[in-house]
Protein backbone atom coordinates (compact mmCIF):
# COMPACT_ATOMS: atom_id res chain seq x y z
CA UNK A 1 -13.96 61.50 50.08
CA UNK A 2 -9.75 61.62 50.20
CA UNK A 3 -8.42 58.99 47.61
CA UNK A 4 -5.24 57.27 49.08
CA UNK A 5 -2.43 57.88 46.79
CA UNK A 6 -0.40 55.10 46.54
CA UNK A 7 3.47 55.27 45.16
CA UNK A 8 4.48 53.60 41.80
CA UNK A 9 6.58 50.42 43.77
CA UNK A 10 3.26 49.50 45.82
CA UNK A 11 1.09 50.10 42.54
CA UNK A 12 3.31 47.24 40.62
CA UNK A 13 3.38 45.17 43.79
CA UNK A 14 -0.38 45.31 43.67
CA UNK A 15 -0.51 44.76 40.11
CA UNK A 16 1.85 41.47 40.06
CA UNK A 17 -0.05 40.28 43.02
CA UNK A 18 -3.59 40.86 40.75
CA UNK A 19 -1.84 39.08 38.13
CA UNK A 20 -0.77 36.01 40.12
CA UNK A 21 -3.70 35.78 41.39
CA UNK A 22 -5.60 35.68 37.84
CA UNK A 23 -3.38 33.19 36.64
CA UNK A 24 -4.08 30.85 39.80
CA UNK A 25 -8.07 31.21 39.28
CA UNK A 26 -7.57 30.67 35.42
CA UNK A 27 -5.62 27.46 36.27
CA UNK A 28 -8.55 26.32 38.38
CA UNK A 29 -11.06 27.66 35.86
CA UNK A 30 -9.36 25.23 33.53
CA UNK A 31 -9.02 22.06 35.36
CA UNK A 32 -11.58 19.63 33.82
CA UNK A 33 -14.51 18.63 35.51
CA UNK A 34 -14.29 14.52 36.43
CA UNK A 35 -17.48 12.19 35.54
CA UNK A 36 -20.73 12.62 37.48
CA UNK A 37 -19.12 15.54 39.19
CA UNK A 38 -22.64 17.27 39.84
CA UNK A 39 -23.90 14.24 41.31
CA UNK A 40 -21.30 13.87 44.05
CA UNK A 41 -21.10 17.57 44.83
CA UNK A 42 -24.85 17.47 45.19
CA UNK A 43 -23.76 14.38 47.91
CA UNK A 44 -21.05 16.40 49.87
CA UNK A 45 -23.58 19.70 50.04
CA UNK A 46 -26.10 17.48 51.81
CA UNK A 47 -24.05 15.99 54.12
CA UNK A 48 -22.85 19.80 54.94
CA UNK A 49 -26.21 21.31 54.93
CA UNK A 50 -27.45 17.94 57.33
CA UNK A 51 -24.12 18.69 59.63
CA UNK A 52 -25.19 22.60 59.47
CA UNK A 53 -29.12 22.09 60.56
CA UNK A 54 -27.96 19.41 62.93
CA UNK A 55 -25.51 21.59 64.69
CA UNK A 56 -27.78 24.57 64.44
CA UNK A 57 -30.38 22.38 66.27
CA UNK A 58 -28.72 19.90 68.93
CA UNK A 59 -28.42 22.45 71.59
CA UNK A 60 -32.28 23.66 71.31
CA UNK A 61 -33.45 19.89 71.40
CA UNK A 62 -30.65 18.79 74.13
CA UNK A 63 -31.31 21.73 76.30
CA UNK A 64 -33.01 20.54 79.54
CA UNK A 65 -30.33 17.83 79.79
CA UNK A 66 -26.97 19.96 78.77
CA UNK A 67 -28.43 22.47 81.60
CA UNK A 68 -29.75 20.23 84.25
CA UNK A 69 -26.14 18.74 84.04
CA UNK A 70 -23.81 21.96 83.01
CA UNK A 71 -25.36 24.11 86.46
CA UNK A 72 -27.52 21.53 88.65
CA UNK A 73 -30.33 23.93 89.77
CA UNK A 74 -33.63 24.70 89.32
CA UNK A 75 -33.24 27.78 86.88
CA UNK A 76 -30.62 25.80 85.16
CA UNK A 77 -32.15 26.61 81.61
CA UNK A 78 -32.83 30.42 82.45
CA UNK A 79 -28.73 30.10 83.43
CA UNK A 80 -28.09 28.75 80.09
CA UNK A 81 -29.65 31.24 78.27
CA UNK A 82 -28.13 33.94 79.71
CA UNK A 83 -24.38 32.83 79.71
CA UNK A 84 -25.92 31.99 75.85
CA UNK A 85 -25.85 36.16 75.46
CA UNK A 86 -22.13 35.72 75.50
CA UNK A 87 -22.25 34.00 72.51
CA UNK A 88 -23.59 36.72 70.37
CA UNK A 89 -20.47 38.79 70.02
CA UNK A 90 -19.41 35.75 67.68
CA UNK A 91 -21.78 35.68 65.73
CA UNK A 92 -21.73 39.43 64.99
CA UNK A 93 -17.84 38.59 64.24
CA UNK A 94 -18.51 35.75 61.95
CA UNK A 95 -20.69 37.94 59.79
CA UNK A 96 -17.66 40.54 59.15
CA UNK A 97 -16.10 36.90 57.79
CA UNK A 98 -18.61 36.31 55.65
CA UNK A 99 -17.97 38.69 52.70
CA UNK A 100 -14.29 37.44 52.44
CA UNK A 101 -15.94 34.76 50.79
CA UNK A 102 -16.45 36.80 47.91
CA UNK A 103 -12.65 37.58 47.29
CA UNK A 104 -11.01 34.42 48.39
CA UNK A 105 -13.67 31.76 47.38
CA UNK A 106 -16.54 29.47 48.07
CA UNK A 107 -14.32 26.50 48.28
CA UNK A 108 -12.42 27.77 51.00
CA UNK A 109 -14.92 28.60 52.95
CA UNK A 110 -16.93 25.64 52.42
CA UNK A 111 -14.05 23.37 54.15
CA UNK A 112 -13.37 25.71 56.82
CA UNK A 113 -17.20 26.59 58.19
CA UNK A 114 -17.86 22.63 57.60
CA UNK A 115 -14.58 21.70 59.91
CA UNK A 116 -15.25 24.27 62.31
CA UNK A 117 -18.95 23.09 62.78
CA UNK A 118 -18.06 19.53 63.29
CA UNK A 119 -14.88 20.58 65.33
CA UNK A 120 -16.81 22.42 67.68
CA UNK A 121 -19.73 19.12 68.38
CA UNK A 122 -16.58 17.65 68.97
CA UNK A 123 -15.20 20.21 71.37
CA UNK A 124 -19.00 19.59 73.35
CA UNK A 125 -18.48 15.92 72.82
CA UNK A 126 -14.91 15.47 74.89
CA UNK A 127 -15.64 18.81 77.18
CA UNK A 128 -15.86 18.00 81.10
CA UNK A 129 -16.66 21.70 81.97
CA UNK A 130 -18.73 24.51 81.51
CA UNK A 131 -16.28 26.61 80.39
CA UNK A 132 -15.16 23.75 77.29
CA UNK A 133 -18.69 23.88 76.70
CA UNK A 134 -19.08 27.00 75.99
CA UNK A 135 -16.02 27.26 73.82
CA UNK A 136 -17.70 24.85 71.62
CA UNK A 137 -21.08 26.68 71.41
CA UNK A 138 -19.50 29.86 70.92
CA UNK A 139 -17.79 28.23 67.93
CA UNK A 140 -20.67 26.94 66.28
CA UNK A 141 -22.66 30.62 66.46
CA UNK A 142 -19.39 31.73 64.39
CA UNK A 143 -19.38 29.24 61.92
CA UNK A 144 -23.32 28.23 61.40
CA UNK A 145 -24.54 31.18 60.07
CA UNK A 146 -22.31 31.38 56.79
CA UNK A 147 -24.83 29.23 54.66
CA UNK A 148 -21.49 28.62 51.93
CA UNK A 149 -23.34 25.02 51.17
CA UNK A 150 -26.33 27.47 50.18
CA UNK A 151 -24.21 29.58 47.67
CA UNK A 152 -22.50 26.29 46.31
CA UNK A 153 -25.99 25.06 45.51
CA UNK A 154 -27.05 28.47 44.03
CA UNK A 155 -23.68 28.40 42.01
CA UNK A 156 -23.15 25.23 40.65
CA UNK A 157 -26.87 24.06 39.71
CA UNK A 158 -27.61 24.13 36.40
CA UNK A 159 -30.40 27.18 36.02
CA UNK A 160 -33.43 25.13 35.26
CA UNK A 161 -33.01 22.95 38.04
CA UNK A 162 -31.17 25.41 40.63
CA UNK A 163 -34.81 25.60 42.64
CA UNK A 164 -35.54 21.98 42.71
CA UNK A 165 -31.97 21.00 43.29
CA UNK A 166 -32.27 23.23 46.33
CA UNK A 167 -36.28 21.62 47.52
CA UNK A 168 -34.61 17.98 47.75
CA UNK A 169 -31.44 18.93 49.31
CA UNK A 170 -33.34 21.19 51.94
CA UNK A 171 -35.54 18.52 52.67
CA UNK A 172 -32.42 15.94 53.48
CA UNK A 173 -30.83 18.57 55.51
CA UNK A 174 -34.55 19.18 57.36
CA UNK A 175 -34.47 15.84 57.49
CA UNK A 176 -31.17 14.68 59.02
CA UNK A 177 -32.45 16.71 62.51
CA UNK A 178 -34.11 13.45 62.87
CA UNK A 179 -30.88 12.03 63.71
CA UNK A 180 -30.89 13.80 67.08
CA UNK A 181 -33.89 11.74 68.47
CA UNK A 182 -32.61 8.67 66.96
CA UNK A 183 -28.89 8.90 68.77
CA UNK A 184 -30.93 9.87 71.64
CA UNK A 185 -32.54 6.31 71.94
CA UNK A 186 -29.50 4.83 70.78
CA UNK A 187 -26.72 6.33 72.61
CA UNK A 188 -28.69 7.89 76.03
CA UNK A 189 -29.32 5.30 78.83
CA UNK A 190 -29.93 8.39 81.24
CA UNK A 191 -30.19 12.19 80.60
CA UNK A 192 -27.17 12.69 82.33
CA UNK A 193 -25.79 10.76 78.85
CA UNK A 194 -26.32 14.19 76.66
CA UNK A 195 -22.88 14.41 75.40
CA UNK A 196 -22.82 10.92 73.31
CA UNK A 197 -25.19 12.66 70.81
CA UNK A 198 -22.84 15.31 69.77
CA UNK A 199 -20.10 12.45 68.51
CA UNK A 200 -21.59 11.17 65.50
CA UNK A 201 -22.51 14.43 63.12
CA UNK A 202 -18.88 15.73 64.93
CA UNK A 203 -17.30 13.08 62.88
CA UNK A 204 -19.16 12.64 59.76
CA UNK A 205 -18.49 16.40 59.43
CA UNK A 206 -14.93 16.06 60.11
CA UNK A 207 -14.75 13.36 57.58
CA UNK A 208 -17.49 15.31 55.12
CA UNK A 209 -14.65 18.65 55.14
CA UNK A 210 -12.04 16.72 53.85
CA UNK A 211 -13.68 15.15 50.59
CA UNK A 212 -14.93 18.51 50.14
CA UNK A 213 -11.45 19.69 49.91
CA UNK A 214 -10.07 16.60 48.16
CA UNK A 215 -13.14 16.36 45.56
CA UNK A 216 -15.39 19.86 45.61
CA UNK A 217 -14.21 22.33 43.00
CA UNK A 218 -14.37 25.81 42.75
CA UNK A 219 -17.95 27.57 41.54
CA UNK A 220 -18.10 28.75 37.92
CA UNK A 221 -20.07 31.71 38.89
CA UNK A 222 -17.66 32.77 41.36
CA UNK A 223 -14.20 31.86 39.20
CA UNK A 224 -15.77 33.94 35.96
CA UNK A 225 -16.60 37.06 38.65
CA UNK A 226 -13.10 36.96 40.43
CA UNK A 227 -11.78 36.45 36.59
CA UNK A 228 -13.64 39.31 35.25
CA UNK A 229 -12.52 41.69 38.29
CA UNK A 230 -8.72 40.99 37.85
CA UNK A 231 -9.22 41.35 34.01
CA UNK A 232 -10.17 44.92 34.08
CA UNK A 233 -8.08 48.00 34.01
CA UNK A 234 -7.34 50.09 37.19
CA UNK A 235 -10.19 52.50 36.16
CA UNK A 236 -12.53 50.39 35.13
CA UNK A 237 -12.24 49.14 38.66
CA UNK A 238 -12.23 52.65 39.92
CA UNK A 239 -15.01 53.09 38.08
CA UNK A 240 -17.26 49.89 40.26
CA UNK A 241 -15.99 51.10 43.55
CA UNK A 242 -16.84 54.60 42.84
CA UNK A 243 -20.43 53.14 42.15
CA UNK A 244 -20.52 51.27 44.83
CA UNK A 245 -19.80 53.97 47.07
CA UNK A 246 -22.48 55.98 45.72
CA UNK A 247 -24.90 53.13 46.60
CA UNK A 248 -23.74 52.39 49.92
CA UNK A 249 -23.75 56.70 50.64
CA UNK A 250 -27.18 56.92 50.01
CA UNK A 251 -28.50 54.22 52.52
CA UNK A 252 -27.54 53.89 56.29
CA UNK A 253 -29.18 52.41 59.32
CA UNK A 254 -30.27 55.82 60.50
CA UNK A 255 -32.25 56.94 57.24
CA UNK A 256 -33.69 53.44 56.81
CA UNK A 257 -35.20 53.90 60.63
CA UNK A 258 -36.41 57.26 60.17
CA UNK A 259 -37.51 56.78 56.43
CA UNK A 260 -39.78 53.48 57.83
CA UNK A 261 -41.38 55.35 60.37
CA UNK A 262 -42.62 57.86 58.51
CA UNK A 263 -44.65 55.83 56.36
CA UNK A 264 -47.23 53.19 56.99
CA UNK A 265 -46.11 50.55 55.14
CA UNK A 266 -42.78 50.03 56.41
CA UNK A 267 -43.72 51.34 59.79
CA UNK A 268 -46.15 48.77 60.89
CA UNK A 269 -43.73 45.97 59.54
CA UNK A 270 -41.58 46.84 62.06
CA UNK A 271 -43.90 47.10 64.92
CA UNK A 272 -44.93 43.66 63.85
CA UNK A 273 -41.52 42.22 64.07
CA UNK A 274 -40.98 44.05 67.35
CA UNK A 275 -44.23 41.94 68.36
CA UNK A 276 -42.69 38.78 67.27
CA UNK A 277 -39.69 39.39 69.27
CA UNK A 278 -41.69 39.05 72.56
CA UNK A 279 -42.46 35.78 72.11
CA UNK A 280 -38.89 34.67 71.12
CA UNK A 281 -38.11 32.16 74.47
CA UNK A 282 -40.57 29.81 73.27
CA UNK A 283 -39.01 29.27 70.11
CA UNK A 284 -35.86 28.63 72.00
CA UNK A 285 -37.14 26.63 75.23
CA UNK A 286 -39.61 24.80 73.56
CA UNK A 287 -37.78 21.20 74.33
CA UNK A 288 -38.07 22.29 78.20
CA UNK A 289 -41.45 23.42 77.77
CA UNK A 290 -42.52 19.85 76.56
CA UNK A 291 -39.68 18.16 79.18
CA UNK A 292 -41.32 19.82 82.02
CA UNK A 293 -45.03 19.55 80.43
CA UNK A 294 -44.65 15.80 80.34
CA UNK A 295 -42.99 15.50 84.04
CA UNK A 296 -46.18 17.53 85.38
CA UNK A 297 -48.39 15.15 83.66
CA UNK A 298 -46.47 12.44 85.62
CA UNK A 299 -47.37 14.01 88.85
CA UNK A 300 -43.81 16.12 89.62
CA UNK A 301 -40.61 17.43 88.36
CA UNK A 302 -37.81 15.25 90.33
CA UNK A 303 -34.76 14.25 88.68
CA UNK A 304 -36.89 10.57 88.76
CA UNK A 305 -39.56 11.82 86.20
CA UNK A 306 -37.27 14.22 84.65
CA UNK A 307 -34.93 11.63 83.18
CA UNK A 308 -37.54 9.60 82.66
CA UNK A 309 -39.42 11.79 80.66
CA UNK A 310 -36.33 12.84 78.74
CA UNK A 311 -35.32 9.10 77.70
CA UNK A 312 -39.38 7.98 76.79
CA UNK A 313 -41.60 10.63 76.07
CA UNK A 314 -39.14 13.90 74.90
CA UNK A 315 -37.35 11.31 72.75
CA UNK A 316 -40.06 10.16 71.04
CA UNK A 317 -41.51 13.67 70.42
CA UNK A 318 -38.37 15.11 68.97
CA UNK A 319 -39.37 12.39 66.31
CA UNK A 320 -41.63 14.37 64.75
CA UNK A 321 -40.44 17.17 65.17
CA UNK A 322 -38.75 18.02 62.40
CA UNK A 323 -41.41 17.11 60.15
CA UNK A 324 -43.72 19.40 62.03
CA UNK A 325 -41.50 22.30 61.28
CA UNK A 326 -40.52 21.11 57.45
CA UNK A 327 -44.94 21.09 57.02
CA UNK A 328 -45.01 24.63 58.28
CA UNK A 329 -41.87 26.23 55.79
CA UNK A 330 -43.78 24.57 52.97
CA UNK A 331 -47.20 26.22 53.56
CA UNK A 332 -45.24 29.56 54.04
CA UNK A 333 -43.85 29.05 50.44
CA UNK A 334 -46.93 27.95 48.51
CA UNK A 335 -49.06 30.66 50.03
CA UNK A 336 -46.71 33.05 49.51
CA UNK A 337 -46.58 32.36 46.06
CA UNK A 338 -50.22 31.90 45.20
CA UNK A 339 -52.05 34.49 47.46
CA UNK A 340 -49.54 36.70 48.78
CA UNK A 341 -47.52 37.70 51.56
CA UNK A 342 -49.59 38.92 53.58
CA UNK A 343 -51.38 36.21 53.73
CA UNK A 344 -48.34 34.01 53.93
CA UNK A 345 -47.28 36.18 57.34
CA UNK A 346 -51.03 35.84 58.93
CA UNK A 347 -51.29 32.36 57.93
CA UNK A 348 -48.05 31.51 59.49
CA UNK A 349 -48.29 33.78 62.61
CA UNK A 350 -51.97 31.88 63.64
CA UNK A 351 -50.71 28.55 62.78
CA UNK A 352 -47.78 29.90 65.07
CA UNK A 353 -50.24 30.45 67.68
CA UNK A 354 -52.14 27.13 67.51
CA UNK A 355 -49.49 24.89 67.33
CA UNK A 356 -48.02 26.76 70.23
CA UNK A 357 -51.17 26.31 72.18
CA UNK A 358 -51.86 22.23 71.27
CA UNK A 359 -47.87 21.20 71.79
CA UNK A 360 -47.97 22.94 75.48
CA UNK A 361 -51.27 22.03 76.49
CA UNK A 362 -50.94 18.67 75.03
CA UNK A 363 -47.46 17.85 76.58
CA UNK A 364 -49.02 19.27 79.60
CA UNK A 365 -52.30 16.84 79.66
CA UNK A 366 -49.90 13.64 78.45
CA UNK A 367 -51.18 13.87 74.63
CA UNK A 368 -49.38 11.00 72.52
CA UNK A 369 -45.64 12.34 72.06
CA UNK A 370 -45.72 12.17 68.60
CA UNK A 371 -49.12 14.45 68.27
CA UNK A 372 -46.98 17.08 71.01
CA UNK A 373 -44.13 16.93 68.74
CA UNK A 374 -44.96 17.49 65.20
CA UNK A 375 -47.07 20.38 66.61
CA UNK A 376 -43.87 21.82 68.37
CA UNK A 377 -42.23 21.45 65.42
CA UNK A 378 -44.85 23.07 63.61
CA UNK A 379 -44.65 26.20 65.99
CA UNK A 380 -41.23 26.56 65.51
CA UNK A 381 -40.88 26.25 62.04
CA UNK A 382 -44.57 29.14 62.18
CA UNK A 383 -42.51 31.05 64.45
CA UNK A 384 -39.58 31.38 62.22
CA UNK A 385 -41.33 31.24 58.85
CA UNK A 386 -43.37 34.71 60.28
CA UNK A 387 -39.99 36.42 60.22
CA UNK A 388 -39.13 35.29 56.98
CA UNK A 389 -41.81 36.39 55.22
CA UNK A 390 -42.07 39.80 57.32
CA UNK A 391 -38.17 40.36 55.80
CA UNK A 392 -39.52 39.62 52.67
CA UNK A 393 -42.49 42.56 53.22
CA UNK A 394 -39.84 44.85 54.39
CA UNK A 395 -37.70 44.20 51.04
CA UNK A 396 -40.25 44.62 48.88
CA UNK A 397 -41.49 47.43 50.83
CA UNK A 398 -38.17 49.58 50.57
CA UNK A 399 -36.95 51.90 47.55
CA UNK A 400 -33.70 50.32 45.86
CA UNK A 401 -31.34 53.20 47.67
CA UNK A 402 -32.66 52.16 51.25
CA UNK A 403 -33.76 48.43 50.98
CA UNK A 404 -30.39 46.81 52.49
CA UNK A 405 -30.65 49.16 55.28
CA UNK A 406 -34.51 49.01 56.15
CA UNK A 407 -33.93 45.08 56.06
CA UNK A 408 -31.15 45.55 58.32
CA UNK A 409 -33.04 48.10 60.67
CA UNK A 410 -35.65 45.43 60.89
CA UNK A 411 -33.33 43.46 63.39
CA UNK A 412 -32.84 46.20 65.62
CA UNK A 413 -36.40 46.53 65.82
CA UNK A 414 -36.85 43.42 66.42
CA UNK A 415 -34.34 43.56 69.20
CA UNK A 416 -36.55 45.62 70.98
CA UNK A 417 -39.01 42.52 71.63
CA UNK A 418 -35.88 40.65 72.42
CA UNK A 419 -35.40 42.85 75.46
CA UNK A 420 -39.20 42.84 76.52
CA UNK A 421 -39.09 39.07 76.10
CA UNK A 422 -35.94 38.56 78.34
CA UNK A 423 -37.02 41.26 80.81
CA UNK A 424 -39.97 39.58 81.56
CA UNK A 425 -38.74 35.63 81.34
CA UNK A 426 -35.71 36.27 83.78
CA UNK A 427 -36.71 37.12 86.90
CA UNK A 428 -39.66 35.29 86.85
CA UNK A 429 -37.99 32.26 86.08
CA UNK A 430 -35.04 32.53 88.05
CA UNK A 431 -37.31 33.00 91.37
CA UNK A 432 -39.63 30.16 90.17
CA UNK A 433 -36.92 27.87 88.40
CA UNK A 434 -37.87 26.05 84.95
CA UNK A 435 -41.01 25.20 86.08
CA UNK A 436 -41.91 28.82 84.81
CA UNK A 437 -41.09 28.87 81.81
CA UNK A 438 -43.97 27.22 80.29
CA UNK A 439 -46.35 29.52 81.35
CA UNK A 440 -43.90 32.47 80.67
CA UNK A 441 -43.83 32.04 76.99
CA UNK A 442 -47.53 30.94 76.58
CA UNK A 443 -48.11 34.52 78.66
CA UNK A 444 -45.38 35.89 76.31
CA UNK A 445 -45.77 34.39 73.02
CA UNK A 446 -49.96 34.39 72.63
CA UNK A 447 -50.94 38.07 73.36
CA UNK A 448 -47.80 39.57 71.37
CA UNK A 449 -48.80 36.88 68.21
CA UNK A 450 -52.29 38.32 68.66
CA UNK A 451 -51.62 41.50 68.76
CA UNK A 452 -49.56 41.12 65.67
CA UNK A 453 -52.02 38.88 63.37
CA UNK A 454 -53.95 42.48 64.41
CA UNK A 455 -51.80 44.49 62.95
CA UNK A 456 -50.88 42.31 59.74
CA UNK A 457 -54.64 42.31 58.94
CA UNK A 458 -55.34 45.83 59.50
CA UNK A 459 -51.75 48.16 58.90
CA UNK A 460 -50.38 46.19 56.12
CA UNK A 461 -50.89 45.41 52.80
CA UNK A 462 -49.11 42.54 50.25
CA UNK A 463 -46.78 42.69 48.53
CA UNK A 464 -46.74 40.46 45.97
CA UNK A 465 -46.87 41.96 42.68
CA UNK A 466 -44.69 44.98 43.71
CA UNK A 467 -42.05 46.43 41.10
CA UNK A 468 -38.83 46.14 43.34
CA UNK A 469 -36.92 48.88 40.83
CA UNK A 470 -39.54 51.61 41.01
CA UNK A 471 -41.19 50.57 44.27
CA UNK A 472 -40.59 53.90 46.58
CA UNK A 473 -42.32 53.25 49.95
CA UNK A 474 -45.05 56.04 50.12
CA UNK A 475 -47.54 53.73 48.07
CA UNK A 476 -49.55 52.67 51.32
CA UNK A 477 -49.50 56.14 53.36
């Protein structure tokens, strides 16, 4: 690998600038913490992490209305989604923003993802047009996935509390989804109304960024690693990127593919995900499914019933939703922990399946809205717990040299059902309008889950009690 040689005048420019630089994170190193200042920061993260579920959420449990509205026609939804693909190229930008975190600071970071969140429900709010619209959802895929309220929790709880701290904030921000439902009934005389929703978290996370950059401070864990990096000598930190380099050269999305499929383990933990993938539009039309579920029970699917349904019944539903999916993430975690992973994943994947199967049916048959949507939140929060705990599998599947890259080879893999999914749901559902896609996903989602509960019980094995430094991958072949 050519080293850059770089003249003497740059080498003292980048030494001053390594110097200021220390003495600025020194200064804030040294600033004294003010009374109860855990106890407030653990009020601002909330608030963030609430604003951050709630704008990773709104769209999912607004989307029958934002479509029905945005494009007026009977595929609206299937329209939605696919303009939606359009989105994605932000996201894959905002996680090349991520790691600057780790050079310029949490703090930063934290004020800038939680005003660009709340900026873009606000951009939704006042927009008249599809096109402001979409500038405002394309926002929020950039700045939602960055988790910085996670890291500041990580960070700055003390040790023997870190997990707990983390339970009871998760379960506010889990929580605070409720708010959705409730501006719903407030705010929405008619479906047409959609918009009103958005303004609230928009502004409590405008006014939530600022105290965070008036009152938050700077980690410890991050100011003593930045510290420690501008303290050391030129080879020392010659030394770490060499290392690094090593690390990274020895990994690779191509030699994490072909080193998975070559051995058991790893190779059926893909094919699972891939399975997973299939069923993917349920777990992001489920509000439509139980919209149009409802309307059907109500004898049709005019913009009557529709509205009707979305004011009364959908309203109501989205009530329980979030508890539905907070009751499935829990049971992923204890059984996880006490029997395994494996049977975390199979556990998971059928309740993923059942819940699926009561919320549409239910919804379908007029079931009491609040039975319909604690079970549809219990699918989704199955659906997405599955995936979590099949990541896990992979990572503790993986040697050390190749474990970032098989976990990152899992999402192309997964991609794979992605396109099956999509192939399948679009041109069914654009001939047949959103009508269809309540019987596309159940056609989707149910085989592929089956087929990979299969393939959990019989291909894989846990892994639980597996020594992540010595671990090499060819134990299962």
């Amino acid at each position: 690998m050519k080293t850059k040689t770089l003249t003497p005048e740059k080498l003292q420019k980048q030494a001053a600038r390594r110097e200021k630089e220390l003495r600025y994170w020194q200064k804030q190193k040294n600033r004294p913490k003010r009374n109860m200042y855990f106890a407030y920061l653990v009020l601002i993260i909330a608030i963030v992490y609430g604003i951050d579920e709630v704008a990773s959420q709104i769209g999912m449990l607004m989307k029958t209305e934002i479509a029905a509205d945005l494009f007026q026609s009977e595929n609206s939804v299937t329209i939605l989604n696919l303009l939606q693909i359009l989105n994605v190229p932000f996201l894959l930008v905002g996680f090349l923003y991520r790691p600057l975190a780790d050079k310029w600071g949490r703090k930063t970071f934290l004020v800038i993802n939680t005003f660009g969140m709340s900026l873009s429900l606000f951009i939704i709010f006042v927009s008249n047009n599809v096109f402001l619209y979409f500038i405002g959802a394309a926002l929020i895929q950039f700045f939602v996935p960055h988790d910085m309220h996670v890291v500041y929790i990580m960070e700055s709880s003390p040790q023997k509390h870190r997990a707990k701290t983390y339970s009871i904030i998760k379960f506010f921000a889990n929580m605070t989804v409720m708010l959705i439902p409730i501006l719903r009934r407030t705010l929405m005389t008619s479906a047409s109304e959609w918009r009103k929703v958005y303004m609230i978290p928009a502004v409590v996370g405008l006014i939530v960024s600022f105290l965070a950059l008036l009152f938050a401070r700077e980690t410890d864990a991050f100011l003593d690693s930045r510290i420690k990096y501008l303290s050391m000598t030129d080879e020392e930190r010659a030394e770490i990127e060499a290392r690094k380099a090593a690390e990274n050269a020895q990994g690779g999305l191509i030699p994490a593919l072909k080193f998975a499929f070559k051995h058991k383990q790893l190779r059926w933990l893909y094919i699972t995900t891939a399975l997973t993938g299939i069923g993917f539009i349920g777990s992001i039309d489920y509000q439509t499914i139980m919209s149009y579920g409802f309307a059907g029970s109500m004898g049709g699917y005019t913009d009557e019933i529709l509205n009707s349904v979305s004011i009364n019944q959908v309203t109501e539903a989205l009530m329980l939703f979030p508890i539905g999916s907070a009751v499935a993430q829990v049971i992923m975690g204890f059984i996880s922990d006490a029997k395994g992973r494996k049977a975390a994943a199979i556990t998971t994947a059928a309740n993923c399946v059942i819940s699926f199967v009561i919320f549409t049916v239910g919804a379908s048959m007029d079931l009491s809205p609040a039975i319909v949507g604690f079970f549809c939140g219990a699918f989704v929060g199955s659906y997405y717990s599955t995936n979590d705990v099949l990541i896990m599998m992979v990572g503790e599947s993986s040697p050390t040299n190749l474990r970032s890259s098989a976990m990152s080879a899992q999402f192309i893999v997964g991609a794979i059902g992605y396109v099956i999914c999509y192939a399948v749901y679009t041109p069914i559902t654009m001939k047949f309008g959103n009508v269809a896609i309540a019987p596309v996903a159940f056609g989707l989602l149910v085989p592929a889950f089956i087929a990979a509960l299969v393939a959990l019980i019989k291909q894989t094995s846990d892994t639980r009690n597996v020594d992540m430094d010595t671990v090499t991958g060819t134990e299962w072949d």
